[in-house]
PDB file of N, CA and C in Angstrom:
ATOM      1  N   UNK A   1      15.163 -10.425   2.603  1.00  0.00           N
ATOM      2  CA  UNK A   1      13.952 -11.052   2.152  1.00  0.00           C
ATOM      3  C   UNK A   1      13.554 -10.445   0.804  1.00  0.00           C
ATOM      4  N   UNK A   2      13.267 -11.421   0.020  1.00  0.00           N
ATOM      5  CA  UNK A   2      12.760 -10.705  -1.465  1.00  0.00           C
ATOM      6  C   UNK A   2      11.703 -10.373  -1.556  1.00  0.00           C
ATOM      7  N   UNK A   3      11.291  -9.556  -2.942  1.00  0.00           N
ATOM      8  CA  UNK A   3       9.497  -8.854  -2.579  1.00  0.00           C
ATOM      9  C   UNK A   3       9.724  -8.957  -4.207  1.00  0.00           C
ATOM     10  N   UNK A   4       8.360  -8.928  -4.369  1.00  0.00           N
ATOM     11  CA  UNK A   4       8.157  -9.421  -5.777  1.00  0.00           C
ATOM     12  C   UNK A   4       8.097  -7.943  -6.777  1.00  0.00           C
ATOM     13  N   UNK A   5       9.453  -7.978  -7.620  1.00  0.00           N
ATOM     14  CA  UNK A   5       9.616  -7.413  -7.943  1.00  0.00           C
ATOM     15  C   UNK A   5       8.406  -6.877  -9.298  1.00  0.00           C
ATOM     16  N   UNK A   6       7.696  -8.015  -9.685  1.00  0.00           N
ATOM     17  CA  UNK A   6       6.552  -7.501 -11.303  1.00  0.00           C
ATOM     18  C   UNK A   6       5.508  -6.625 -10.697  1.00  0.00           C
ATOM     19  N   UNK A   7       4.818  -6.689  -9.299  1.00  0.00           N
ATOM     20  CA  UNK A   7       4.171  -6.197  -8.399  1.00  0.00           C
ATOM     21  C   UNK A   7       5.044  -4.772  -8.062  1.00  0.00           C
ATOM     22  N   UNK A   8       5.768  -4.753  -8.232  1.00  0.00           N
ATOM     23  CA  UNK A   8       6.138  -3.431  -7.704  1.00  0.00           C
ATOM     24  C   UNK A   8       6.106  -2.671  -9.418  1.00  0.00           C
ATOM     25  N   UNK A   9       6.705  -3.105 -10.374  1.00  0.00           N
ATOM     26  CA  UNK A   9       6.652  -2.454 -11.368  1.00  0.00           C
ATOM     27  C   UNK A   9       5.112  -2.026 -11.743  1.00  0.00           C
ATOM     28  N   UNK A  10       4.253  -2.684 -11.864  1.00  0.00           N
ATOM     29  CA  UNK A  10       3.093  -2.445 -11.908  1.00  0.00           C
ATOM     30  C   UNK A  10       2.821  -1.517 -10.698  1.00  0.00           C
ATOM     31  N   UNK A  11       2.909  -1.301  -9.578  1.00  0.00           N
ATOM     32  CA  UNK A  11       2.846   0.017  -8.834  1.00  0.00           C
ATOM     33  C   UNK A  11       3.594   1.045  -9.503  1.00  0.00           C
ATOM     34  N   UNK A  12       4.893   0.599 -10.045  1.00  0.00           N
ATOM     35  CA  UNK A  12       5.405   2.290 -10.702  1.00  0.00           C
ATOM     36  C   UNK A  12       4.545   2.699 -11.382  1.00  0.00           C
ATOM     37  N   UNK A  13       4.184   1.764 -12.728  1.00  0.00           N
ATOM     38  CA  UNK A  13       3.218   2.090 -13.929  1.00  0.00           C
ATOM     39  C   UNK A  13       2.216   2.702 -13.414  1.00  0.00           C
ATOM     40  N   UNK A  14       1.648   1.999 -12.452  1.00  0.00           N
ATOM     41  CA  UNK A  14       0.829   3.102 -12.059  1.00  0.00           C
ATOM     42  C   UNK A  14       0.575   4.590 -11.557  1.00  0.00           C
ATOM     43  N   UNK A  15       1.561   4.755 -10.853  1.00  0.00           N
ATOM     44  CA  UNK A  15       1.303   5.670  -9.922  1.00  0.00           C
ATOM     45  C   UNK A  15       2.807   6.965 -10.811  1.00  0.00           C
ATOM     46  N   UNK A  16       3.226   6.309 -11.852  1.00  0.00           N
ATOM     47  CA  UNK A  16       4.438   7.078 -12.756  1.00  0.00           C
ATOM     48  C   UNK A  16       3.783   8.437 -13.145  1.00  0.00           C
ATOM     49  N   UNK A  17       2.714   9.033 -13.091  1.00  0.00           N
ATOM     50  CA  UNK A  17       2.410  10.483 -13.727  1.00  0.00           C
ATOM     51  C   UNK A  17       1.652  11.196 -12.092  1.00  0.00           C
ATOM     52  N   UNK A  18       2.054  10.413 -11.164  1.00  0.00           N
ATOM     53  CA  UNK A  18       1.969  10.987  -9.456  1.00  0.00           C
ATOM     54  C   UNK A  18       2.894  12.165  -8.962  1.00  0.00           C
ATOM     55  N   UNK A  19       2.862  13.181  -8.848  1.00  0.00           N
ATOM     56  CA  UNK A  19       4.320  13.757  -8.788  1.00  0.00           C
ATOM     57  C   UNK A  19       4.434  13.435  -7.280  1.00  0.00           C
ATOM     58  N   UNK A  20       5.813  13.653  -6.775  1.00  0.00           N
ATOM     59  CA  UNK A  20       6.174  13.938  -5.424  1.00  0.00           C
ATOM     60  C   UNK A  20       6.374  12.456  -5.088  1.00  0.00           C
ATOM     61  N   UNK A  21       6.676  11.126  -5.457  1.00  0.00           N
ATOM     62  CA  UNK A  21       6.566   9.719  -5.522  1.00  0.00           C
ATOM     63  C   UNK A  21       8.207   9.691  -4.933  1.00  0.00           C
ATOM     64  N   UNK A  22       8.444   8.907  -4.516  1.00  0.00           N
ATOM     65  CA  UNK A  22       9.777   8.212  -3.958  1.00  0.00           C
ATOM     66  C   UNK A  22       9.361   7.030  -3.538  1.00  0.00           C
ATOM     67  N   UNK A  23      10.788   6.429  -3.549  1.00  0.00           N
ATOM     68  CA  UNK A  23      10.479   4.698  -3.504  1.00  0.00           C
ATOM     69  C   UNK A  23      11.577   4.407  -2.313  1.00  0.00           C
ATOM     70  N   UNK A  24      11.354   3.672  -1.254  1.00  0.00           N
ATOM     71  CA  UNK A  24      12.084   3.610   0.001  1.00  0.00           C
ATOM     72  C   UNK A  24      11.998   2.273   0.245  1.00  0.00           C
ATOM     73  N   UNK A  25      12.843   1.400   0.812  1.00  0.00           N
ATOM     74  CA  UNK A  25      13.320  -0.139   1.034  1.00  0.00           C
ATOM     75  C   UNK A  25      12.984  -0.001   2.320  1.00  0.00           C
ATOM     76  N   UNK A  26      11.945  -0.845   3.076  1.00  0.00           N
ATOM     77  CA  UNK A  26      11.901  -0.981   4.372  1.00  0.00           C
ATOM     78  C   UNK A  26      10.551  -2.211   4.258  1.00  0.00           C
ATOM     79  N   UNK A  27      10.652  -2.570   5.320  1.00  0.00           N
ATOM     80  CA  UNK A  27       9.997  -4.273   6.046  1.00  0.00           C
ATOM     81  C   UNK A  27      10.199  -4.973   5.207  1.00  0.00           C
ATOM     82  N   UNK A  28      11.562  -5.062   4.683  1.00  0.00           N
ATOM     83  CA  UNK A  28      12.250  -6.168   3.428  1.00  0.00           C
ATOM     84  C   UNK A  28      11.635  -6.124   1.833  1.00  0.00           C
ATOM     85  N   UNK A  29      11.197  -4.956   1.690  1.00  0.00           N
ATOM     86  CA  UNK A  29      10.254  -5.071   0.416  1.00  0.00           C
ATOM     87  C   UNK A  29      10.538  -3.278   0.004  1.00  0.00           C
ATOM     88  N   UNK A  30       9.738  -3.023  -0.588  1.00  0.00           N
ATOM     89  CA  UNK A  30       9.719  -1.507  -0.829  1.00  0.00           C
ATOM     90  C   UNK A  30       8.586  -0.696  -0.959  1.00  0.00           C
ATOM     91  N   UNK A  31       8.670   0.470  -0.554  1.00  0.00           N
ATOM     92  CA  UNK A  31       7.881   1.391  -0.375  1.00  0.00           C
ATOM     93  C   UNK A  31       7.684   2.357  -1.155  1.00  0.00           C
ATOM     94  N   UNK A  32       6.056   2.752  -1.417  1.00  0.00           N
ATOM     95  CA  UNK A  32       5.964   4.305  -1.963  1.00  0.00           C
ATOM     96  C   UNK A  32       5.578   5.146  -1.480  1.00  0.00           C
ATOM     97  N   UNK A  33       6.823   6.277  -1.581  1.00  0.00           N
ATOM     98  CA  UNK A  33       6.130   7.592  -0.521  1.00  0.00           C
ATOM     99  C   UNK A  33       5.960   8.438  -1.170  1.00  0.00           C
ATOM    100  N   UNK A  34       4.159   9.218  -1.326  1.00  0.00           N
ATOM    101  CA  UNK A  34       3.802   9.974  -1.559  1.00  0.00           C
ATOM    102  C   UNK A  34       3.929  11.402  -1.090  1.00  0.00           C
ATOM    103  N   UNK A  35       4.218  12.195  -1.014  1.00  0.00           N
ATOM    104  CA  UNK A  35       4.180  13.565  -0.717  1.00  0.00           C
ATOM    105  C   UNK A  35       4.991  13.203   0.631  1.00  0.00           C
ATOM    106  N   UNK A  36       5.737  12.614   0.765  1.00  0.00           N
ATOM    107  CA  UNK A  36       6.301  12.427   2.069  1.00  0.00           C
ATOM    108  C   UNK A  36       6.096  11.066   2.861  1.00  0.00           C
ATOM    109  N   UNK A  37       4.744  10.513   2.565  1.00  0.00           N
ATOM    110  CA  UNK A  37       4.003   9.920   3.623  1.00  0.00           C
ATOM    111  C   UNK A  37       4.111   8.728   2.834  1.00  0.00           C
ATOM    112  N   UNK A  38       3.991   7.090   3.661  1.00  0.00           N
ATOM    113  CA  UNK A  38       3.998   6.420   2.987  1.00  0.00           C
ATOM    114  C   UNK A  38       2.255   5.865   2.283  1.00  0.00           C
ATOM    115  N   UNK A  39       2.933   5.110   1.207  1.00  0.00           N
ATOM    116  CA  UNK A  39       1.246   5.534   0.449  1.00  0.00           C
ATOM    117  C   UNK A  39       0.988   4.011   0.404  1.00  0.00           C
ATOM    118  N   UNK A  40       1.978   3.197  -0.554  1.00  0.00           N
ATOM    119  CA  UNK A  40       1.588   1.798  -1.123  1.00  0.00           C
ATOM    120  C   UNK A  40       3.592   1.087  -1.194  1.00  0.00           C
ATOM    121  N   UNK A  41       2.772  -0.576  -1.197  1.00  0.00           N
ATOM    122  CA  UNK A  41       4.190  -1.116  -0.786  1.00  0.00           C
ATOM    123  C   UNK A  41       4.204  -2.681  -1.344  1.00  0.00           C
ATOM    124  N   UNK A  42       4.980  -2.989  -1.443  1.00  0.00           N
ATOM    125  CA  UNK A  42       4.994  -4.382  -1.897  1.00  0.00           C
ATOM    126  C   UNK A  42       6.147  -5.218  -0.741  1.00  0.00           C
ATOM    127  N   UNK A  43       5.505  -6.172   0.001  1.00  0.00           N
ATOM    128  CA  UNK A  43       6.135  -6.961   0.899  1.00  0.00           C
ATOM    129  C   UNK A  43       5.699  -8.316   0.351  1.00  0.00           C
ATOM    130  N   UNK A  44       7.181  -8.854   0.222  1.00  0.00           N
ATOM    131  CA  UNK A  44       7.128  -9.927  -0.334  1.00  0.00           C
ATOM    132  C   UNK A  44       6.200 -10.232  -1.082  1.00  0.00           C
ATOM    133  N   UNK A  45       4.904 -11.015  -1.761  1.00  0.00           N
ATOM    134  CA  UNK A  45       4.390 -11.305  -2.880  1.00  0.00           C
ATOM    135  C   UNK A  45       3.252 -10.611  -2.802  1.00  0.00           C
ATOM    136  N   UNK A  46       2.520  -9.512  -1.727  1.00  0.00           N
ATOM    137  CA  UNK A  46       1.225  -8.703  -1.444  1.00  0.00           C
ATOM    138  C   UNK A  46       1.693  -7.362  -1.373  1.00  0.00           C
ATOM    139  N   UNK A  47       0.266  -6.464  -1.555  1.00  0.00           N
ATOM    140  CA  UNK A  47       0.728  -5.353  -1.917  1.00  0.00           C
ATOM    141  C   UNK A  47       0.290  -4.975  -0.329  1.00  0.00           C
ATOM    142  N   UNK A  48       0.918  -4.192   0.140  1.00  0.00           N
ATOM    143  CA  UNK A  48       0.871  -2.690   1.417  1.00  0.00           C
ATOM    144  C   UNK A  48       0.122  -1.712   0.996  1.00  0.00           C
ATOM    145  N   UNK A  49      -0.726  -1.426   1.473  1.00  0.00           N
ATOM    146  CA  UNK A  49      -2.068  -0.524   1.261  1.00  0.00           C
ATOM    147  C   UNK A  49      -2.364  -0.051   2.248  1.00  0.00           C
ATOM    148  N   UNK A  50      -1.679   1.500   2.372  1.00  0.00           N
ATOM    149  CA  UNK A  50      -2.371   3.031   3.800  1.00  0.00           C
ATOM    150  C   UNK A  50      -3.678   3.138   3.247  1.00  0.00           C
ATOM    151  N   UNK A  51      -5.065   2.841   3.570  1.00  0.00           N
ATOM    152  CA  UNK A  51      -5.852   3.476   3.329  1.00  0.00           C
ATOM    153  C   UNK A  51      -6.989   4.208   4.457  1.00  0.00           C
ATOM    154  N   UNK A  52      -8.098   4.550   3.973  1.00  0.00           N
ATOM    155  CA  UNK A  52      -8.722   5.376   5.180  1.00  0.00           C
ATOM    156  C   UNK A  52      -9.319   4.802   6.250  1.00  0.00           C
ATOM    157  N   UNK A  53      -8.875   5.062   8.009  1.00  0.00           N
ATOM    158  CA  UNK A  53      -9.707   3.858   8.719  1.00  0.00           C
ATOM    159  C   UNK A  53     -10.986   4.048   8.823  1.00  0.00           C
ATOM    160  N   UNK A  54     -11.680   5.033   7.969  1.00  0.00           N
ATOM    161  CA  UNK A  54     -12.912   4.515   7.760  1.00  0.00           C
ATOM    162  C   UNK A  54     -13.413   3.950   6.935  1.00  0.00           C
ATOM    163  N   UNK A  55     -12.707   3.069   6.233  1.00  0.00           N
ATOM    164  CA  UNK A  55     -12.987   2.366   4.794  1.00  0.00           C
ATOM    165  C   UNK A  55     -12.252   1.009   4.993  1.00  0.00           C
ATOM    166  N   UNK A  56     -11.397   0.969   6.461  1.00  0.00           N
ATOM    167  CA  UNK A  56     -11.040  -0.155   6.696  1.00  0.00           C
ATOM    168  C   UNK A  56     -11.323  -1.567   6.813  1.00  0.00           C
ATOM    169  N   UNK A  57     -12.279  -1.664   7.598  1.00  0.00           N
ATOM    170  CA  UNK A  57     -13.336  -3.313   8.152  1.00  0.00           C
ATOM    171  C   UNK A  57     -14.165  -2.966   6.937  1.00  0.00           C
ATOM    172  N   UNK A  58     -14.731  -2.132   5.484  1.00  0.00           N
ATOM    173  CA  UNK A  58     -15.444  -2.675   4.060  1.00  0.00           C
ATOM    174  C   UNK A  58     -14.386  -3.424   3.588  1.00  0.00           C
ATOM    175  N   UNK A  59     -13.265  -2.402   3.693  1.00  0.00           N
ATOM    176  CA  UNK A  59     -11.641  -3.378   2.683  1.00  0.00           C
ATOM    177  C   UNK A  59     -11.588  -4.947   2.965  1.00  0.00           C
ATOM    178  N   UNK A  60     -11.382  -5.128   4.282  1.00  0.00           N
ATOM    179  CA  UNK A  60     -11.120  -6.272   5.156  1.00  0.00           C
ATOM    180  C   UNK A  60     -11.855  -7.137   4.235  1.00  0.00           C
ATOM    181  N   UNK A  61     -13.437  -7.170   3.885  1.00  0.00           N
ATOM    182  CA  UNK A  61     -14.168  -8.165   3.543  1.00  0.00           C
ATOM    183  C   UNK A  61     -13.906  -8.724   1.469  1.00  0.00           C
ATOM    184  N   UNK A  62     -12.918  -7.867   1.277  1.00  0.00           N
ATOM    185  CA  UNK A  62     -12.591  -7.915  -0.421  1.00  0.00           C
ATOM    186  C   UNK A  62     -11.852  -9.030  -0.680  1.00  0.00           C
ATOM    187  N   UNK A  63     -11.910  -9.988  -1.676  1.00  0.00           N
ATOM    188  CA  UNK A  63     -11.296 -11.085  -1.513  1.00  0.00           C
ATOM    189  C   UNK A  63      -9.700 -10.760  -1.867  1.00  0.00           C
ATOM    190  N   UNK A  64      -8.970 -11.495  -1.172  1.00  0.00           N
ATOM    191  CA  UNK A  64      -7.722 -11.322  -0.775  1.00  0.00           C
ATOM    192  C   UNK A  64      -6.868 -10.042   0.281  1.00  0.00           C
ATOM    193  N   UNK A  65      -7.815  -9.497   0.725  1.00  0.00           N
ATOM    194  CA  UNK A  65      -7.305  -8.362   1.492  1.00  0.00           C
ATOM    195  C   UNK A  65      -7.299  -8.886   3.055  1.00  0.00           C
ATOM    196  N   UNK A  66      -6.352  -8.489   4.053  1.00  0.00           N
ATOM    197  CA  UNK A  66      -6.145  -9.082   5.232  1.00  0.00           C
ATOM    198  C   UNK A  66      -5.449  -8.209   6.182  1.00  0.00           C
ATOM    199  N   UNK A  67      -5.857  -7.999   7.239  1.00  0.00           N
ATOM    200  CA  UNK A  67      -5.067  -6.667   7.632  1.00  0.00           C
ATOM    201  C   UNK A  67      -3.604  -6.529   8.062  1.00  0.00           C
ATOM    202  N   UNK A  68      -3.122  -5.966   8.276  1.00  0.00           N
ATOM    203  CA  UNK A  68      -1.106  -5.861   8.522  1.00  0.00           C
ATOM    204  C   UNK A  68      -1.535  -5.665   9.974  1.00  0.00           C
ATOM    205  N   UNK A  69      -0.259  -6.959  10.613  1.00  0.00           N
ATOM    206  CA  UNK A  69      -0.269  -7.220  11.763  1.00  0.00           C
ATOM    207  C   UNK A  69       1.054  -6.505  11.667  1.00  0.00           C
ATOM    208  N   UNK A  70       1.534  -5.805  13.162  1.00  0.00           N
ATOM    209  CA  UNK A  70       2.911  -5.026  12.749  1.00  0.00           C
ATOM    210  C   UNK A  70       2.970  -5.503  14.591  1.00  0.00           C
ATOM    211  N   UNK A  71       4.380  -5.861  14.408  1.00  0.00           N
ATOM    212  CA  UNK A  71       4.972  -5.982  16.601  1.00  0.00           C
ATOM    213  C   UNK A  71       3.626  -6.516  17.081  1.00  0.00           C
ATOM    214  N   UNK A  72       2.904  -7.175  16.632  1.00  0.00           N
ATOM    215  CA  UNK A  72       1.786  -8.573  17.307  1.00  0.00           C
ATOM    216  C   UNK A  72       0.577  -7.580  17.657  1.00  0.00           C
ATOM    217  N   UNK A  73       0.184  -6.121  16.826  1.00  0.00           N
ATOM    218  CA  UNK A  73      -0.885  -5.398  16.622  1.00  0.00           C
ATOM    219  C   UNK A  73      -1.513  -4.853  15.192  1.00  0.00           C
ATOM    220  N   UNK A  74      -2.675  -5.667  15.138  1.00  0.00           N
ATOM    221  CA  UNK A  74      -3.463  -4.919  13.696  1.00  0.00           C
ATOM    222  C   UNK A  74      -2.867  -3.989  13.621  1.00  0.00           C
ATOM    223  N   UNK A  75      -2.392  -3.135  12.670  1.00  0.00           N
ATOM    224  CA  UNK A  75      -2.424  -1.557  12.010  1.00  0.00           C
ATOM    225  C   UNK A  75      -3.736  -1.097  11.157  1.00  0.00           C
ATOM    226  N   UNK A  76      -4.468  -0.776  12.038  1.00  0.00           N
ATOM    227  CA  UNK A  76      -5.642   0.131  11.632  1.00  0.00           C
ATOM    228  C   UNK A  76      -5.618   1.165  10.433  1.00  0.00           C
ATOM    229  N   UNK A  77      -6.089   1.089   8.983  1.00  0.00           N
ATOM    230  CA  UNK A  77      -5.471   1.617   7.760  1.00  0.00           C
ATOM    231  C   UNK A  77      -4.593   1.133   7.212  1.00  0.00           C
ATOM    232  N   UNK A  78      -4.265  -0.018   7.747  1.00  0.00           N
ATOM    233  CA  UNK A  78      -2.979  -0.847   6.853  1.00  0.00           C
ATOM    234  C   UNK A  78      -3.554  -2.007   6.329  1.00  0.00           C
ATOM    235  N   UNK A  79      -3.645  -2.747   5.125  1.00  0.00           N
ATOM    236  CA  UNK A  79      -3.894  -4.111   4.941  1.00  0.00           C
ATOM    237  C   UNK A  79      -2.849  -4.581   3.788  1.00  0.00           C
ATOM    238  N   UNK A  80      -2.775  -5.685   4.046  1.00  0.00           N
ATOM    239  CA  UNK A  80      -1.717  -6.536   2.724  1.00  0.00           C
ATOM    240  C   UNK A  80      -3.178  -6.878   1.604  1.00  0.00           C
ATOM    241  N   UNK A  81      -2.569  -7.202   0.915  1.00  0.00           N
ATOM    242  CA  UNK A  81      -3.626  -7.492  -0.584  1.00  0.00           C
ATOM    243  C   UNK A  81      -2.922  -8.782  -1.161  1.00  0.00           C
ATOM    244  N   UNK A  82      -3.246  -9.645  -1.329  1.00  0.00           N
ATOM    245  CA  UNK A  82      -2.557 -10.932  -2.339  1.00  0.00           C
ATOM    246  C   UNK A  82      -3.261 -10.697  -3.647  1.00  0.00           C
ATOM    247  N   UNK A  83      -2.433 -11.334  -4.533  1.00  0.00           N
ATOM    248  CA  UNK A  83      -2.625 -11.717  -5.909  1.00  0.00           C
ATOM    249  C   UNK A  83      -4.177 -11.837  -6.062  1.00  0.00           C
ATOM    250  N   UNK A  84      -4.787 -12.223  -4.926  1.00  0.00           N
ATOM    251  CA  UNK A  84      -6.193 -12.995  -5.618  1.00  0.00           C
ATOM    252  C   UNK A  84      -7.267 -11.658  -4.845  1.00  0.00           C
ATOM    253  N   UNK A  85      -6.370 -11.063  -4.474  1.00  0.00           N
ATOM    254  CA  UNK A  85      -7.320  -9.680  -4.394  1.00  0.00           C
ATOM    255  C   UNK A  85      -6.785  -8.165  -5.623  1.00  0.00           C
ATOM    256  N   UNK A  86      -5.867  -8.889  -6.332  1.00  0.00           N
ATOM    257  CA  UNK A  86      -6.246  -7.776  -7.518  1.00  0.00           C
ATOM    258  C   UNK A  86      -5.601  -8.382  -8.786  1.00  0.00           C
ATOM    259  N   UNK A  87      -6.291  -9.425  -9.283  1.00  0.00           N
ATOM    260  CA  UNK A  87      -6.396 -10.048 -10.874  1.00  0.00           C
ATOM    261  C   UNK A  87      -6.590  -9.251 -11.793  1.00  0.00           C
ATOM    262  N   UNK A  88      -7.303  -8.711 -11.839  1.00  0.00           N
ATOM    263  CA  UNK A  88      -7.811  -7.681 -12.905  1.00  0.00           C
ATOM    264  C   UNK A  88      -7.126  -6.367 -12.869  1.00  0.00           C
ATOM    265  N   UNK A  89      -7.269  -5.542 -13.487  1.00  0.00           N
ATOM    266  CA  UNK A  89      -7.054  -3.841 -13.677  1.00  0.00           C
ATOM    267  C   UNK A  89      -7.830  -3.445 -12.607  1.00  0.00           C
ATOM    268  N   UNK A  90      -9.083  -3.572 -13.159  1.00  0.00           N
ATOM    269  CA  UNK A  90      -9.760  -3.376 -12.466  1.00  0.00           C
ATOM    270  C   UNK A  90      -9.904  -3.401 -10.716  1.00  0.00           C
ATOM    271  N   UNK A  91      -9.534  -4.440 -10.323  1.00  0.00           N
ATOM    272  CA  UNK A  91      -9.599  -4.529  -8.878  1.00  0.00           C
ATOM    273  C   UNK A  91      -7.830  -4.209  -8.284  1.00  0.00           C
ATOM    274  N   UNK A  92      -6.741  -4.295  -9.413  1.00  0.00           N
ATOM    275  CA  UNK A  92      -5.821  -3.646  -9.217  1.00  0.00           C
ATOM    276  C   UNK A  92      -5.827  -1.691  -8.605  1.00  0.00           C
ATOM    277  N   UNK A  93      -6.320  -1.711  -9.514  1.00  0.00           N
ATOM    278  CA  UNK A  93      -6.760   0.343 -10.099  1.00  0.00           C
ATOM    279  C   UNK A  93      -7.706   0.574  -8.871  1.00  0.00           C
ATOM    280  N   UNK A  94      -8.249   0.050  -7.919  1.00  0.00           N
ATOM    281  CA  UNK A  94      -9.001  -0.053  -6.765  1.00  0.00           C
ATOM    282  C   UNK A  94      -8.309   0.296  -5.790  1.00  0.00           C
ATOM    283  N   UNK A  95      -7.329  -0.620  -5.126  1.00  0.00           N
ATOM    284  CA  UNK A  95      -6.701  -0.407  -4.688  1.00  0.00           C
ATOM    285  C   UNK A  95      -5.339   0.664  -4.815  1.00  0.00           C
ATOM    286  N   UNK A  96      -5.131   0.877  -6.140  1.00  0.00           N
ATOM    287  CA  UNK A  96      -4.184   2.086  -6.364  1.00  0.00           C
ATOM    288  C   UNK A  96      -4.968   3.169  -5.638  1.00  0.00           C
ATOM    289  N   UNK A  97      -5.963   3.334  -6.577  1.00  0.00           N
ATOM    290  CA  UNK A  97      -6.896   4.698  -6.008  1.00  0.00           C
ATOM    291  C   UNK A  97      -6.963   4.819  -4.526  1.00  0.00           C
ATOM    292  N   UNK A  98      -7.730   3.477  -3.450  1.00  0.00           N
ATOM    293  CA  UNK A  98      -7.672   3.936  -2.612  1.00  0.00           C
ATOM    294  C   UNK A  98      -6.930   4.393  -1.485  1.00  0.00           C
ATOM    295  N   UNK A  99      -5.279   3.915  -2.083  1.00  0.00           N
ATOM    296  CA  UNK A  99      -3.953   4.698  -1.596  1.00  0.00           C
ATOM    297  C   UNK A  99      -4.088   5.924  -1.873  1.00  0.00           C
ATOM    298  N   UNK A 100      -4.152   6.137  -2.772  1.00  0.00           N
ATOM    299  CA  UNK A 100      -3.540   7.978  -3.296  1.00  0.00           C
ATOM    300  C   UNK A 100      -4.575   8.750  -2.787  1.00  0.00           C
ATOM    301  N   UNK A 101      -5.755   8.257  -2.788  1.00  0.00           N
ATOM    302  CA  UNK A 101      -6.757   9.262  -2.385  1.00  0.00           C
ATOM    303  C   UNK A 101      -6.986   9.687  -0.898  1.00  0.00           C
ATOM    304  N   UNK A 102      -6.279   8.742  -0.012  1.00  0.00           N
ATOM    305  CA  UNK A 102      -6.260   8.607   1.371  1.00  0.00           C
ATOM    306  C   UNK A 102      -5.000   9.313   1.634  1.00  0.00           C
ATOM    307  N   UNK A 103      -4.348   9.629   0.798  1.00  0.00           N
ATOM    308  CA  UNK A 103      -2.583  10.189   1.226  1.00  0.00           C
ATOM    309  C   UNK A 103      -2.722  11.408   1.270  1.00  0.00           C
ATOM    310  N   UNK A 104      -3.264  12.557   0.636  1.00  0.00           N
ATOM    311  CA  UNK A 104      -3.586  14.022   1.077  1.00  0.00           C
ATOM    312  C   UNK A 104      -4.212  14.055   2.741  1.00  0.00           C
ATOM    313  N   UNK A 105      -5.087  12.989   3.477  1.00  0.00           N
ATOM    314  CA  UNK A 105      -5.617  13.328   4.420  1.00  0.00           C
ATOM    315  C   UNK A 105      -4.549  12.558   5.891  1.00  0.00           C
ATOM    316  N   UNK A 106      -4.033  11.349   4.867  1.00  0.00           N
ATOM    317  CA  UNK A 106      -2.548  11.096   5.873  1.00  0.00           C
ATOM    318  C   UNK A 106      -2.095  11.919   7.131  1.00  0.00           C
ATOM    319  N   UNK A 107      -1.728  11.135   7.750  1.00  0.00           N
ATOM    320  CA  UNK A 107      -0.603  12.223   8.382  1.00  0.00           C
ATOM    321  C   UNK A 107       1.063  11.821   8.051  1.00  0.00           C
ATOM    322  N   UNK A 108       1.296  12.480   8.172  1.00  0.00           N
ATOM    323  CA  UNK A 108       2.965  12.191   8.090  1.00  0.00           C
ATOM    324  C   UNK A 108       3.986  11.728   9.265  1.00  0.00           C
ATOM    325  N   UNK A 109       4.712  10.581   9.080  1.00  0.00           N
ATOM    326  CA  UNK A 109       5.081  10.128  10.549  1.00  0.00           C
ATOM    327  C   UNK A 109       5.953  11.388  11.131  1.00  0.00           C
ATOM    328  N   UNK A 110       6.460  11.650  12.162  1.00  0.00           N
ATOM    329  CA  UNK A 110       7.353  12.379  12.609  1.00  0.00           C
ATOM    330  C   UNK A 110       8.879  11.648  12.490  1.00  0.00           C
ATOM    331  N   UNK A 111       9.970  13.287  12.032  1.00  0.00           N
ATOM    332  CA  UNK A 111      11.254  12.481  11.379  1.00  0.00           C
ATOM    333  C   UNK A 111      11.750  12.636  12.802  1.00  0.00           C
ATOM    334  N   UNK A 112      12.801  11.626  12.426  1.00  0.00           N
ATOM    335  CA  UNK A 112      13.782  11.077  13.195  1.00  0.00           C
ATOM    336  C   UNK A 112      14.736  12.093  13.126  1.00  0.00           C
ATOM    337  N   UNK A 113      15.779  12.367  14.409  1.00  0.00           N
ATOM    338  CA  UNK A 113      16.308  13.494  14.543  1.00  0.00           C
ATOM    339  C   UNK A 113      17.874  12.615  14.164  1.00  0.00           C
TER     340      UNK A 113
END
């Protein structure tokens, strides 16, 4: 499945002076993992956004934001973002921030042996 690749470049640009960043291919699109943990993602034409679940159901109500259904259950701190929830820099740079700033308090999944 393809994922929109200009959306992801614009996540590098952004997040390019982040140290500790890696980029990982998974739910057909790709991933950014911050300090380990995953942070922000681009699946197919919306962006993947970990952010804090207490900042979750304000996110929910932002136009274009919708939450990530994962195996037929909300993911609580997860939402997809479409195009028409970040037009601008501005409401782009929103959502950057509220990845990175939520990724120090993350947890980190447990590795696979």
């Amino acid at each position: 499945m393809a994922y929109n690749t200009k959306l992801a470049d614009r996540i590098r640009e952004a997040i390019a002076d982040i140290p500790h960043v890696e980029e990982k291919f998974m739910f057909g699109g790709v991933c950014f993992m911050l300090n380990g943990k995953m942070c922000i993602g681009v699946v197919q034409d919306e962006m993947m956004c970990r952010i804090n679940p207490e900042v979750y159901e304000e996110a929910l109500h932002k136009d274009g934001c919708r939450e990530m259904v994962f195996t037929g259950k909300p993911m609580k701190g997860y939402v997809y973002v479409s195009e028409e929830g970040m037009k601008t820099k501005k409401e782009f740079d929103y959502w950057i921030n509220l990845c990175v700033a939520f990724n120090s308090l993350a947890k980190a999944s447990k590795k696979k042996r």
